[in-house]
Each structure stands twice: as C-alpha cells, then as structure tokens.
Protein backbone atom coordinates (compact mmCIF):
# COMPACT_ATOMS: atom_id res chain seq x y z
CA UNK A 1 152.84 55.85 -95.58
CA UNK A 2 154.32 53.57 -92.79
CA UNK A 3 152.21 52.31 -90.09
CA UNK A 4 153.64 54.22 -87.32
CA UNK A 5 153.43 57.13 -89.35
CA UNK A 6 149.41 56.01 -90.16
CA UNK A 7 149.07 55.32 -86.58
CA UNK A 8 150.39 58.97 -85.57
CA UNK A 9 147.98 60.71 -87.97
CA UNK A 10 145.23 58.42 -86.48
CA UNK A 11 145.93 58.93 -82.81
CA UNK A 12 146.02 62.63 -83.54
CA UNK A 13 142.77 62.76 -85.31
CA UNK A 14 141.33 60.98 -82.29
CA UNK A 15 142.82 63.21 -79.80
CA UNK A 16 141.68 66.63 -81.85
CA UNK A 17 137.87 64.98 -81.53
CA UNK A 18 138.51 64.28 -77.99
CA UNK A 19 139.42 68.15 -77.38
CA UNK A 20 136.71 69.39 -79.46
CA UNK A 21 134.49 67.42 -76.74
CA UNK A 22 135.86 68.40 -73.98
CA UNK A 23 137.71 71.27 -74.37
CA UNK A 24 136.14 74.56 -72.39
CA UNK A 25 136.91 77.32 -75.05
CA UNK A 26 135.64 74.96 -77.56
CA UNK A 27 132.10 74.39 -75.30
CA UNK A 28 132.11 78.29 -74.48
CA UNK A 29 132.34 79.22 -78.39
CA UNK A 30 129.54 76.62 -79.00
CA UNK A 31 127.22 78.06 -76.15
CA UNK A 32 128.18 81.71 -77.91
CA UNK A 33 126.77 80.69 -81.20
CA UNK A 34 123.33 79.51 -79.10
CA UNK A 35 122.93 82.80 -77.47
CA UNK A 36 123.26 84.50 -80.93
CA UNK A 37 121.01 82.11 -82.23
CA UNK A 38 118.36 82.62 -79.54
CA UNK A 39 119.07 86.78 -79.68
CA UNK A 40 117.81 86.76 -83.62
CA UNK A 41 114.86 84.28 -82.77
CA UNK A 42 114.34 86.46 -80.10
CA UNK A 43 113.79 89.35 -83.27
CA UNK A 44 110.52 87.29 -84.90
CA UNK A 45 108.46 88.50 -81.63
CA UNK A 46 108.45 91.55 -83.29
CA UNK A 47 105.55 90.06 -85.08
CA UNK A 48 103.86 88.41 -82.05
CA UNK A 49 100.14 89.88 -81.71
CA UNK A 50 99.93 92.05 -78.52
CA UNK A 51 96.55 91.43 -76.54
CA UNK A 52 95.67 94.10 -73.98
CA UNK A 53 92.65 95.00 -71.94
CA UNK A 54 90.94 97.82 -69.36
CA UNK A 55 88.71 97.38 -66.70
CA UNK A 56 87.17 100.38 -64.90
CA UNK A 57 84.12 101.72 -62.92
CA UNK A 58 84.17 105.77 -62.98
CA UNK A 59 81.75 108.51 -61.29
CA UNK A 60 81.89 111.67 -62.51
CA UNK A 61 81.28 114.99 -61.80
CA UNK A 62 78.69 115.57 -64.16
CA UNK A 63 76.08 112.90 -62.52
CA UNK A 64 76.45 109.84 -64.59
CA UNK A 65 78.35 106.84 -63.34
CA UNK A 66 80.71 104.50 -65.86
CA UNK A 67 81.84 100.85 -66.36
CA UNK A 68 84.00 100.40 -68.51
CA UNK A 69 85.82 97.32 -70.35
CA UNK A 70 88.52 97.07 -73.40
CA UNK A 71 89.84 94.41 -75.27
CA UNK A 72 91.97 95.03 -78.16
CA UNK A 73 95.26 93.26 -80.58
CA UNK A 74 97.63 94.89 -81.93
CA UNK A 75 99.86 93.60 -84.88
CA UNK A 76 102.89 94.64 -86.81
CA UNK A 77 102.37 93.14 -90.28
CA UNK A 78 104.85 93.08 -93.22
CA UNK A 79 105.22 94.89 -95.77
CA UNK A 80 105.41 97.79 -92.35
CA UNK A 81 102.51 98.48 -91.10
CA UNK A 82 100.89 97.91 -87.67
CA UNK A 83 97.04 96.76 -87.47
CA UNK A 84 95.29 97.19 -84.28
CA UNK A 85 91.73 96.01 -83.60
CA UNK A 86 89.84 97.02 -80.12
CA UNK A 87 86.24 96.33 -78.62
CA UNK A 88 84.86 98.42 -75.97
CA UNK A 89 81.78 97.87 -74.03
CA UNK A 90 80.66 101.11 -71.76
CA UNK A 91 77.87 100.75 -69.20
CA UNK A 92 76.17 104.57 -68.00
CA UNK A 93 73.96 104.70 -65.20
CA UNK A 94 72.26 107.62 -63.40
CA UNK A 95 71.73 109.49 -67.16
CA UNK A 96 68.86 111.70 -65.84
CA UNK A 97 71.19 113.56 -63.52
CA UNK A 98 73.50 113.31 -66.29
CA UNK A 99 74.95 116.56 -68.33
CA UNK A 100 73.88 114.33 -71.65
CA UNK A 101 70.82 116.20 -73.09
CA UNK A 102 70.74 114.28 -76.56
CA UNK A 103 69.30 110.67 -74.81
CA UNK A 104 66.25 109.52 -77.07
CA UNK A 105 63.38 109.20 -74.72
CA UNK A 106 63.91 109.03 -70.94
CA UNK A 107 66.53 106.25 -70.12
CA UNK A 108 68.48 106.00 -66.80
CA UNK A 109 70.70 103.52 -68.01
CA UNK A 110 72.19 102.85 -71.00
CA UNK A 111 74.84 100.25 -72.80
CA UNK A 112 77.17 101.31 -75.18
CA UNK A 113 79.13 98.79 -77.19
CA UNK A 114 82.38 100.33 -79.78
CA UNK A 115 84.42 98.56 -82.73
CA UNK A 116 87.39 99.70 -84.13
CA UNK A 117 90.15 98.70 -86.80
CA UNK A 118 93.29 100.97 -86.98
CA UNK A 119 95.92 101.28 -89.30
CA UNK A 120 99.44 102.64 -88.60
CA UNK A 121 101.87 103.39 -91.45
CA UNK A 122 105.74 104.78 -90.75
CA UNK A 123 106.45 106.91 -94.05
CA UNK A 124 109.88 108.25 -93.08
CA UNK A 125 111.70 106.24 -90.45
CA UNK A 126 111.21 103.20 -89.74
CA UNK A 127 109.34 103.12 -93.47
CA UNK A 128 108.38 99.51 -94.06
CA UNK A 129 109.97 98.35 -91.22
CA UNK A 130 113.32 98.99 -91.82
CA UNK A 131 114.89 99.07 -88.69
CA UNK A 132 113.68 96.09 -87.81
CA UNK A 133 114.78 94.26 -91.31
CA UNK A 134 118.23 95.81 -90.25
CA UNK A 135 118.19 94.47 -86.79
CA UNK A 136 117.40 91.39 -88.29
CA UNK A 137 120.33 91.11 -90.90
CA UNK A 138 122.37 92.45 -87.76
CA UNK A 139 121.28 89.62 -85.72
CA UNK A 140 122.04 87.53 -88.45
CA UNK A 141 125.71 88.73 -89.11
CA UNK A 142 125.89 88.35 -85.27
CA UNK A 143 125.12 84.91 -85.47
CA UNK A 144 127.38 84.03 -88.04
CA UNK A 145 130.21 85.86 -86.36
CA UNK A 146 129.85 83.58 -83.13
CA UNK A 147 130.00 80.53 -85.93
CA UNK A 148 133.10 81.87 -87.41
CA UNK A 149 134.31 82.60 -83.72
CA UNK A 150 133.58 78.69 -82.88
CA UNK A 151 135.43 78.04 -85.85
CA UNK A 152 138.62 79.85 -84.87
CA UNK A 153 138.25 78.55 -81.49
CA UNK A 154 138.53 75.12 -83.10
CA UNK A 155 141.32 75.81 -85.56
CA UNK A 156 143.23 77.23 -82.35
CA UNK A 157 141.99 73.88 -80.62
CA UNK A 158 143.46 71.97 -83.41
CA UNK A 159 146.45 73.13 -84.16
CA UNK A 160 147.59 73.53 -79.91
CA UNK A 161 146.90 70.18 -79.79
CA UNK A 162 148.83 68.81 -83.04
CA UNK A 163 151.72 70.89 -81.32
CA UNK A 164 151.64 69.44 -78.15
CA UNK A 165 151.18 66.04 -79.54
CA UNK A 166 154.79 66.58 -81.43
CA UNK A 167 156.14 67.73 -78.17
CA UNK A 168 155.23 64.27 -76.17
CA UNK A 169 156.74 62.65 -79.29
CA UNK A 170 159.86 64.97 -79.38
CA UNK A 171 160.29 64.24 -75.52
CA UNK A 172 159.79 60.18 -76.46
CA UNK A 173 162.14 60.18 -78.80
CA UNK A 174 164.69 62.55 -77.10
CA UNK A 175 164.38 60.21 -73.79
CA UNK A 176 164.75 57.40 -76.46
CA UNK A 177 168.09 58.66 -77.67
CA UNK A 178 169.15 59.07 -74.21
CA UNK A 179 168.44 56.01 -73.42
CA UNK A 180 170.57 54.20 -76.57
CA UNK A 181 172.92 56.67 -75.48
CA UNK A 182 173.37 55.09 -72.31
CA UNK A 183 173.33 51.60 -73.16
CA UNK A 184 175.88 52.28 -75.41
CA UNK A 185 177.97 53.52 -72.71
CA UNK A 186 177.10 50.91 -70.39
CA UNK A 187 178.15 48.59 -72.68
CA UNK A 188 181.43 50.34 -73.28
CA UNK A 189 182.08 50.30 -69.61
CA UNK A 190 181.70 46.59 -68.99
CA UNK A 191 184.25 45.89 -71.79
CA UNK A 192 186.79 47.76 -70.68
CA UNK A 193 186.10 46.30 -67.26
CA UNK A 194 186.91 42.77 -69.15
CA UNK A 195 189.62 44.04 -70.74
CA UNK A 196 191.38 45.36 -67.78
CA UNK A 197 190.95 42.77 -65.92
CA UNK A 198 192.64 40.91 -69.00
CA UNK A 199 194.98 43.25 -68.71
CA UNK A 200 195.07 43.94 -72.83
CA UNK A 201 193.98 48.12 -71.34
CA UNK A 202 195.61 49.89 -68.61
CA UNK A 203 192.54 50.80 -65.58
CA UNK A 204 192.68 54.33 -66.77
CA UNK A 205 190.57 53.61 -69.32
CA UNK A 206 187.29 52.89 -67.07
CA UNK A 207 187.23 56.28 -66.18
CA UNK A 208 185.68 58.47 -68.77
CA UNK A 209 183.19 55.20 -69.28
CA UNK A 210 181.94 55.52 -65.59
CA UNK A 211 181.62 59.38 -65.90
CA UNK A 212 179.60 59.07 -69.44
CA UNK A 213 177.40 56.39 -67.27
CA UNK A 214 176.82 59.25 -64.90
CA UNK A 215 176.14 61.79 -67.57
CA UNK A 216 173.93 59.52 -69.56
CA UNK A 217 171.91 58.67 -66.26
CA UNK A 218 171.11 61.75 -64.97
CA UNK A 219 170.29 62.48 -68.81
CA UNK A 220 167.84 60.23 -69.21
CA UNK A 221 166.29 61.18 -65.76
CA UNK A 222 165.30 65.06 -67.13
CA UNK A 223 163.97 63.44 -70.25
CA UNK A 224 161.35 60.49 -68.45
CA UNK A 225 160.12 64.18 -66.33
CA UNK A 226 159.85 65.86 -69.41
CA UNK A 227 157.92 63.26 -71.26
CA UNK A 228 155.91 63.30 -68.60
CA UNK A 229 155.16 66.83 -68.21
CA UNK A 230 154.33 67.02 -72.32
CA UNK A 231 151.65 64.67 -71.58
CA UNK A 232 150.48 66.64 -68.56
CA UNK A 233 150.29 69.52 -70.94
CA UNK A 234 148.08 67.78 -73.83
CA UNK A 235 145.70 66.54 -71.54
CA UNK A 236 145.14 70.31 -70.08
CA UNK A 237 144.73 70.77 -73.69
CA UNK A 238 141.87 67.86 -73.86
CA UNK A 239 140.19 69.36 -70.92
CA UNK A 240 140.41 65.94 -69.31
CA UNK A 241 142.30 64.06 -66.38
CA UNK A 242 142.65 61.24 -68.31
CA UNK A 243 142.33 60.64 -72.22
CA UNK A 244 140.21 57.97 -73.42
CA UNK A 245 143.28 56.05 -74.89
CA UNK A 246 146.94 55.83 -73.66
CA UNK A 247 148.97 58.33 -75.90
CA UNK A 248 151.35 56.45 -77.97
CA UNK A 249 154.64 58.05 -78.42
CA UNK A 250 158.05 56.68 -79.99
CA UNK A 251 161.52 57.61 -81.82
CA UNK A 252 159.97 55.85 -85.18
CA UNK A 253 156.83 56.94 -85.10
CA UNK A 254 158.38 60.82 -84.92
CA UNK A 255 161.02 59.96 -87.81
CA UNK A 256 158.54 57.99 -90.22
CA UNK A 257 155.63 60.71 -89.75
CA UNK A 258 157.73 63.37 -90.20
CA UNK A 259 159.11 61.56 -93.54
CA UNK A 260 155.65 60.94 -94.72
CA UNK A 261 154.12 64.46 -94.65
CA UNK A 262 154.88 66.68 -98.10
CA UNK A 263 153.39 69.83 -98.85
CA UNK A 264 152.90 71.16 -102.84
CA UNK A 265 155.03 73.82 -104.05
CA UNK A 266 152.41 75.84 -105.12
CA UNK A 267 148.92 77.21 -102.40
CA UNK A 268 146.21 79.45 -102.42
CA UNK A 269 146.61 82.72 -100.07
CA UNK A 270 142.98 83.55 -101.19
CA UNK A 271 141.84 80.20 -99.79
CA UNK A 272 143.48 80.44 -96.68
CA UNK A 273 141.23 83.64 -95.91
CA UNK A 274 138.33 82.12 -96.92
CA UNK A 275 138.97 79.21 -94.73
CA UNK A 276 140.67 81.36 -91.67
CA UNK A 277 137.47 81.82 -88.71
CA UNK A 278 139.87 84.68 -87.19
CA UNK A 279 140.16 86.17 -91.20
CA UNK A 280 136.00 85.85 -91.44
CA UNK A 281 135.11 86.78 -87.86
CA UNK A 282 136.35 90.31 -88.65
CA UNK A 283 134.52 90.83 -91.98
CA UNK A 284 131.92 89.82 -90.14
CA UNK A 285 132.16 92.62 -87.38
CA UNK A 286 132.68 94.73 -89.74
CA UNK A 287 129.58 94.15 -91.38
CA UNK A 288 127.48 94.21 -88.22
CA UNK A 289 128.94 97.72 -87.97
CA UNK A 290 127.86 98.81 -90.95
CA UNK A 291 124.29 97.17 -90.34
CA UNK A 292 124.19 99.48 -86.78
CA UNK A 293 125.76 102.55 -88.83
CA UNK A 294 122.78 101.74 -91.45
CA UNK A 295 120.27 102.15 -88.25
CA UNK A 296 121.53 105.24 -86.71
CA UNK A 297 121.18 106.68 -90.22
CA UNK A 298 117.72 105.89 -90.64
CA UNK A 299 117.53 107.16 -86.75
CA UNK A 300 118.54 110.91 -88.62
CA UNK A 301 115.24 110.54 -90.80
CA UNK A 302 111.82 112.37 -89.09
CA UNK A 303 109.28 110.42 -87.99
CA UNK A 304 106.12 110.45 -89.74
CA UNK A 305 103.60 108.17 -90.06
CA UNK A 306 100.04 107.74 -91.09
CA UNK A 307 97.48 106.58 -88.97
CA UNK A 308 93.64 105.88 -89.71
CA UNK A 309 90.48 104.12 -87.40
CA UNK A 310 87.40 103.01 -88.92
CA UNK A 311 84.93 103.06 -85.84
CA UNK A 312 81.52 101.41 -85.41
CA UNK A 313 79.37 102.70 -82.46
CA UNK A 314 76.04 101.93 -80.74
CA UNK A 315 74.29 102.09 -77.90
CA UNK A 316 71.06 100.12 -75.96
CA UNK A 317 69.32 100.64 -73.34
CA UNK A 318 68.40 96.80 -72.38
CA UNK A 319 70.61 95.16 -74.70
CA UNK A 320 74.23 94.93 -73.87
CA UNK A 321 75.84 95.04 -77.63
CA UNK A 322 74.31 98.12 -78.30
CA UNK A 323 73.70 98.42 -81.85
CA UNK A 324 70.82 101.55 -82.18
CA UNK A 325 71.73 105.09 -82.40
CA UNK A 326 70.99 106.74 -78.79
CA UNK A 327 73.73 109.47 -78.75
CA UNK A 328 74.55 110.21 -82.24
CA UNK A 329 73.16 109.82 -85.44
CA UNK A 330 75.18 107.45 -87.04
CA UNK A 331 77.09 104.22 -86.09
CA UNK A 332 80.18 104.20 -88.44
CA UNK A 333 82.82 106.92 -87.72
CA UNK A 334 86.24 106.95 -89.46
CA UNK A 335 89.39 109.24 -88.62
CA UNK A 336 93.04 109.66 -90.45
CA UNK A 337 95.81 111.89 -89.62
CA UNK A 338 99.40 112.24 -89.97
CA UNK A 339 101.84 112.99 -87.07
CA UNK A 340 105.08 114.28 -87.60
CA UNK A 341 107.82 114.25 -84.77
CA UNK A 342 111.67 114.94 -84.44
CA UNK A 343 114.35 115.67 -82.18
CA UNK A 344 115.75 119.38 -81.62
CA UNK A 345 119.14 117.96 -82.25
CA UNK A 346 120.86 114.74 -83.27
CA UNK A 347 123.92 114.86 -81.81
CA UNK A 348 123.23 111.47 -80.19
CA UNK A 349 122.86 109.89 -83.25
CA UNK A 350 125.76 111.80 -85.09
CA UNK A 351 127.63 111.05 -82.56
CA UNK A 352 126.99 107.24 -82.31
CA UNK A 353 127.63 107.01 -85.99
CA UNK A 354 131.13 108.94 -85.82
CA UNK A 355 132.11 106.12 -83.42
CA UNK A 356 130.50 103.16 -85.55
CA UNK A 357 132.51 104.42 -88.56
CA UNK A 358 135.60 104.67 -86.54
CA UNK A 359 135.01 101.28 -85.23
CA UNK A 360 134.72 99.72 -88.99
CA UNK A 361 137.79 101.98 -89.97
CA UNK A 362 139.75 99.99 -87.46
CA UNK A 363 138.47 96.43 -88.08
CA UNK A 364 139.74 96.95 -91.56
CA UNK A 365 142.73 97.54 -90.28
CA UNK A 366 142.69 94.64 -88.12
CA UNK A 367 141.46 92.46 -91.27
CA UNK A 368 144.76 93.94 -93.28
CA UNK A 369 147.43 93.10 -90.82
CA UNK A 370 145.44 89.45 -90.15
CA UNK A 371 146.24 89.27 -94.15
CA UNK A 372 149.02 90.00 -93.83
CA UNK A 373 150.41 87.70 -90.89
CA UNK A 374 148.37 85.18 -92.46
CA UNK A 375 150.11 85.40 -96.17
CA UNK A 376 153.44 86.06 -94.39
CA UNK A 377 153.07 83.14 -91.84
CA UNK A 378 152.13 80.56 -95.07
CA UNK A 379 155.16 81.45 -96.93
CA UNK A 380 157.20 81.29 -93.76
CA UNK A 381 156.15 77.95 -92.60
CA UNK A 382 156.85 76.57 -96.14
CA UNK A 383 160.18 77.82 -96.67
CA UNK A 384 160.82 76.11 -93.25
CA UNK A 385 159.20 72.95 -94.16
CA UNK A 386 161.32 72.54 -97.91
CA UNK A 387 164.66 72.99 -95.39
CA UNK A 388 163.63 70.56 -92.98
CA UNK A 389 163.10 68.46 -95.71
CA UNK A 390 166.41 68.58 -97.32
CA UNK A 391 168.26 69.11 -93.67
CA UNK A 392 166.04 65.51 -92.80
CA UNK A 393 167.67 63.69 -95.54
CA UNK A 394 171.52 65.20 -95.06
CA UNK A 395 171.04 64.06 -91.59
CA UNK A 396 170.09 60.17 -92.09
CA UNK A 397 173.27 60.28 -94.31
CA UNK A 398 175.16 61.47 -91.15
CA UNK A 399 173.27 58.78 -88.76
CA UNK A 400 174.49 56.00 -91.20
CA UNK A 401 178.01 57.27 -91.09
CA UNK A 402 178.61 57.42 -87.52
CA UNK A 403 177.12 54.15 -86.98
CA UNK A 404 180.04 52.78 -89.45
CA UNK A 405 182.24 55.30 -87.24
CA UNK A 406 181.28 53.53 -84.17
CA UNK A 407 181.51 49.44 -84.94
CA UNK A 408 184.97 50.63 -86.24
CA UNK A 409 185.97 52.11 -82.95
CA UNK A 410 184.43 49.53 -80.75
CA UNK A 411 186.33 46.88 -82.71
CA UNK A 412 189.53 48.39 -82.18
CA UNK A 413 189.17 48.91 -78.42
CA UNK A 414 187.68 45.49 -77.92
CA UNK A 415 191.45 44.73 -80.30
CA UNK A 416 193.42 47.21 -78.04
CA UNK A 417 194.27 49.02 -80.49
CA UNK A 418 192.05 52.02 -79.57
CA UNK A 419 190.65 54.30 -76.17
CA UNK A 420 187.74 54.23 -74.59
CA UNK A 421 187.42 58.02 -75.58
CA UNK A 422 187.63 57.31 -79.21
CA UNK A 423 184.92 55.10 -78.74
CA UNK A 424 182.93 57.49 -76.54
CA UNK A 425 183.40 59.99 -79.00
CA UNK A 426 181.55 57.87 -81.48
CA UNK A 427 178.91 57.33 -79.53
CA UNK A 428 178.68 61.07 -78.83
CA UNK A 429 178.79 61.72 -82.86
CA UNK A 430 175.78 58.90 -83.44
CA UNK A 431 174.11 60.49 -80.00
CA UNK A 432 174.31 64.25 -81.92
CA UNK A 433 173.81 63.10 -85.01
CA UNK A 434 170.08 61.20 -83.69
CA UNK A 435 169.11 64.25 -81.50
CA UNK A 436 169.63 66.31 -84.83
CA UNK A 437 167.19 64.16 -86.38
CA UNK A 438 164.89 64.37 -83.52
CA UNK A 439 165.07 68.51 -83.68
CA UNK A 440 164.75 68.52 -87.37
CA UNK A 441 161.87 65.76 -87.69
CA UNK A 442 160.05 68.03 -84.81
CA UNK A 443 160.71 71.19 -86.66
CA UNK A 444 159.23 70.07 -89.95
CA UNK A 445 156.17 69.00 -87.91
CA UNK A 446 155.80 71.52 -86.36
CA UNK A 447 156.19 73.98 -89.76
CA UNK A 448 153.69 71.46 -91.36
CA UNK A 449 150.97 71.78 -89.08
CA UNK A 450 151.84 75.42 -88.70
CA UNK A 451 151.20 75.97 -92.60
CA UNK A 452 147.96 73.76 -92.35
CA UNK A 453 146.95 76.22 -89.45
CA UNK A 454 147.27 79.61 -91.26
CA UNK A 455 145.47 77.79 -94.46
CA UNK A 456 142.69 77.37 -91.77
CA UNK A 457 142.89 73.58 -92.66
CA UNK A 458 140.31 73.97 -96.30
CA UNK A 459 140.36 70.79 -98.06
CA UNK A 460 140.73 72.72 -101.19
CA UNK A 461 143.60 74.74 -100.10
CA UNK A 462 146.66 73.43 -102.26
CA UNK A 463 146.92 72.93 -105.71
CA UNK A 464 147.83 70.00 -106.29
C-alpha cells in the first residue's frame, strides 16, 4: 500500500473515533444502553427487605383503652417465596371497665407483647417467582437490544462518515483536475499569444484559448465551493465546529487508495447478520416480545397461594415483653390457609397477548426483508466493486494515451502545423479522461465501504 493511500486509511480511522466521541446519535445510543442498564438493576429491588411499622393509641367502646406499636420485614426470597417477620407490643389500660372477663386476678393494666414469622407461597401464578424471572430475562433482552441499537448507531456513524470523507476527496480531486485543466489552457493561450505576435498563427487562433480560460475559471470556482461545502458536511457528521486535525484531501491520495483496496471473491451472508446491530436489534425485540407474551400467559393462570404464621403471644402486667399467659392459655399459635382468586374474565390479558403475537409476527417480517436487503445489498456492492476495478484499470490506459495525444498536438501548434482547437481538444480528452478516473476511483470507494457496511464491518467476515 502507498503512503497516501496508508495515510487515507489512517486519517479516516481517526476521524470515525473522532465521531464516535462526539457525535449526538452516537452519545444518545450510549445514554440508551445506561437507562436499560439501570431499568434491570432497578429489577434486583425486588429482593430488597421491606421494613414497616404502626403506631396507635385507641379507646374503645367497650371500656378499655389501647397503645399500640408494630414493627415488621418482609422479604421475597428465592426459590419464590415471601418471608415476613412482625413484633407487636399492645399496652391495655382501664381492664376493669373492660368487656374482657378472662383477666387472671384483678389487673387494670396490662402489656401484651406478639411474635410472628409468616410464610407466603404462589402455587399457580407467579409460582416460584416467575414473573419476576421473566421480567428479568426481559430486562435483560432490553438491555442488550439498546447495545445492539448503539451498535447500529455506530455502524451508521461509520460508514456516513467513510462516505463523506470520499466526497471531500472526490471534490479535491475534481477541483484538482480543474485546476490542471486550466493551466493547461493558460498555457495554451500564452503560446499562441507568442506565436501571433510572431506571426507563424493568424489572431484567430487566441480565441477559443481565451474562452476555455473563461470556462476553466469559472470551473474551478464551483469546485473550491464544493470542496468546501463536503468538509462542512463531515464535520456536521463529527458533531464538531472544528476537527482535531486539518482533513487532508488530494487527486493521489483518491487514485492510490482506491487502487489499494481489494475485496475476496468469496463472503459470508451468515456473518454479515451476525455482525449487522440493525439484523440483531430485531431478534432481539422479538425476543422481548415473546418474554412479555410469556407473562401475560402466566397472567391467564389463577392465583393461589399458600400462606402460614407461626405466632408467639404473651402478656404482663408490670413487665413490658409480656411473656405469661393472662388471656389465653397458651403462648404459641400457628395458622395456614390457602386463598384462591381470579378474574371474571380475561379479555385484558387475551387481548394484550393477541397484540404481542401480532407484534412478533411483524418483526419477523421486518428481520426477513432486513435479510434480504442485507444479502441483496452485499452482492450488489461487490458486483459494483469487481467493475470499478476493471473500468479503473481501462481508464489509466486511456489517461496515458491522451497525454501522448496532447505533447503531439502541442508540438505541432507550437510548429504551426496545427490549431489551437486540436490542442484544446486534447486537453479536453486528458481533462475527461482524469474526471473518469476521479468518478470511477469514488465509485469503487464508495461500493467498498458500502459492502464493508452491510457485512456490519466483522473481522471474520471474508474468506480469505
């Protein structure tokens, strides 16, 4: 590889970092894959211990007065169930008056102190805790969506800036050409000046010289404004005013880069999709779909679950953890039950999951025709590349031929023995012939990177 053609692949490297720093779809995919990120940590709280607590003074009705206070955690604990422990501490005043009857001895006031451990287990839905495991691996494919996202974000990044970077070299080297052109011409012009003033050409001959000056001037002028605007144009794409080094743009560097690229006959179509972020962000919505169809499903199931309290209760008239037996006989109580709840109807869930489905019916779709345009785009960009290839080489032949064209016409004007239009027709035929290498060195660029872009740019894409 030349060194212009080294330099080009190094200043383009620098300027694709540059955009990934700057660029603000780049930073907003980033800041996307944090939020999904932060929404699945945000999941594990599901495990957080709950702490909770009552305060209350009560009179009632019946005589006796009540303080109350509660302090309790509750837990959800793998493998799915939820563990709650509470403490209570009752103070009763004013018994006598009180409708209690079974007080042993005569005690106006009276502490009552209660421990309990409960146990919650879903059986149906929800069985060990299966909606949130789903929510979870949702999260999850959420996440890695937004990665894949970033990623197509930068592959777009990439590949708009490799094109616009061939653009500011196109308009170098076009402004380049016009620019030979017209020193060429200029040229021309003051030799027939010299020879008509020698008098060896009639006058005539200055005019189609001064008009090409013209041409060639005003020429030149569109192309400066159009190099110009290219560069405007990639540093929109940097999301920068100013890049952190002068782009470098020439003819050569356009002509040798273009000549050093190559691309294998043979490629992978199945590595492209594995590489593609567009290709994998919509397998992965489809497979948060099917993670939120899996939840409504288990929605469908009833809801029962099994719940059972071991309770330990006493009581003390001076002492405030009451541990005798004052209003019962014993001080260990226990209680299980099931409870068993559903809706009337579940058309809200049916419902939801007819629109999931038909949400991951059309992703696949969408993941087909991405195929698709992705196999059709590499075999495209290819076939475009081998032309350009072949077209490159047919044209240097040309460029060498018109050169020999033109120091045999410029020689027999400077001899008389031509016109100044025979001349300027060379010149035209070298000027074509160089813009046709310009267009064809741009448009094998610009297949190349096109082909690296629908391979999604995986190292181990072509077979070598």
């Amino acid at each position: 590889m030349g060194l212009p053609a080294a330099w080009a692949n190094l200043q383009l490297e620098a300027l694709i970092a540059e955009a990934f720093s700057n660029n603000p779809a780049v930073q907003a995919a980033q800041y996307e894959v944090n939020r999904a990120q932060a929404e699945r940590d945000e999941l594990r709280g599901f495990f957080d211990p709950q702490l909770n607590a009552t305060a209350s003074q009560t009179d009632y009705n019946s005589g006796y007065n009540q303080a109350f206070l509660h302090a309790g955690v509750d837990a959800a604990i793998l493998p799915g169930v939820y563990l709650g422990t509470r403490v209570e501490e009752s103070y009763y005043s004013n018994l006598q008056g009180s409708t209690v009857t079974n007080v042993s001895g005569s005690y106006n006031e009276l502490w009552q102190s209660t421990a309990g451990l409960r146990l919650g287990v879903p059986l149906l839905r929800d069985r060990g805790f299966l909606q949130w495991k789903l929510s979870d691996e949702r999260a999850a494919k959420r996440q890695r969506m937004a990665q894949n996202h970033w990623l197509a974000i930068t592959q777009q990044c990439r590949h708009d800036v490799e094109q616009q970077y061939i653009a500011v070299l196109e308009a170098e080297a076009q402004r380049y050409v016009a620019q030979s052109a017209l020193i060429r011409v200029e040229k021309l012009l003051k030799e027939a000046q010299e020879l008509v003033r020698l008098k060896i050409v009639p006058g005539y001959q200055l005019f189609t010289a001064r008009s090409e000056v013209a041409l060639r001037q005003e020429s030149e002028t569109a192309d400066q404004q159009a190099c110009q605007t290219t560069k405007i144009r990639l540093l929109e794409l940097l999301g920068t005013s100013k890049p952190a080094r002068p782009v470098q743009a020439s003819f050569g560097t356009l002509v040798l880069w273009a000549e050093s690229v190559d691309l294998p006959p043979l490629y992978a179509e199945a590595e492209a999709l594995k590489a593609r972020g567009d290709y994998n962000e919509i397998q992965d919505f489809i497979e948060v779909a099917e993670k939120e169809l899996a939840i409504n499903r288990d929605n469908l199931r009833s809801d029962l679950s099994l719940n059972m309290e071991a309770i330990l209760q006493g009581e003390d008239p001076n002492d405030i953890i009451g541990t005798g037996r004052y209003l019962s006989e014993r001080n260990l109580g226990a209680s299980i039950g099931l409870t068993w709840k559903r809706p009337w109807g579940y058309r809200t869930e049916k419902a939801r999951m007819r629109a999931v489905s038909a949400t991951i019916d059309a992703r696949h779709e969408l993941l087909r025709q991405t195929a698709i345009q992705i196999c059709a785009d590499l075999k495209v960009q290819h076939e475009q590349f081998m032309s350009a290839q072949d077209r490159l080489s047919l044209v240097s032949e040309a460029i060498a031929s018109a050169h020999q064209a033109l120091e045999a016409e410029n020689e027999r004007f400077c001899l008389g023995e031509g016109r100044s239009r025979n001349v300027l027709d060379a010149q035209r035929d070298l000027t074509d012939a160089l813009k046709r290498q310009t267009i064809i060195a741009v448009e094998l660029l610009r297949a190349y990177s096109n082909f690296m872009y629908a391979s999604g740019y995986a190292d181990d894409f072509l077979n070598q």
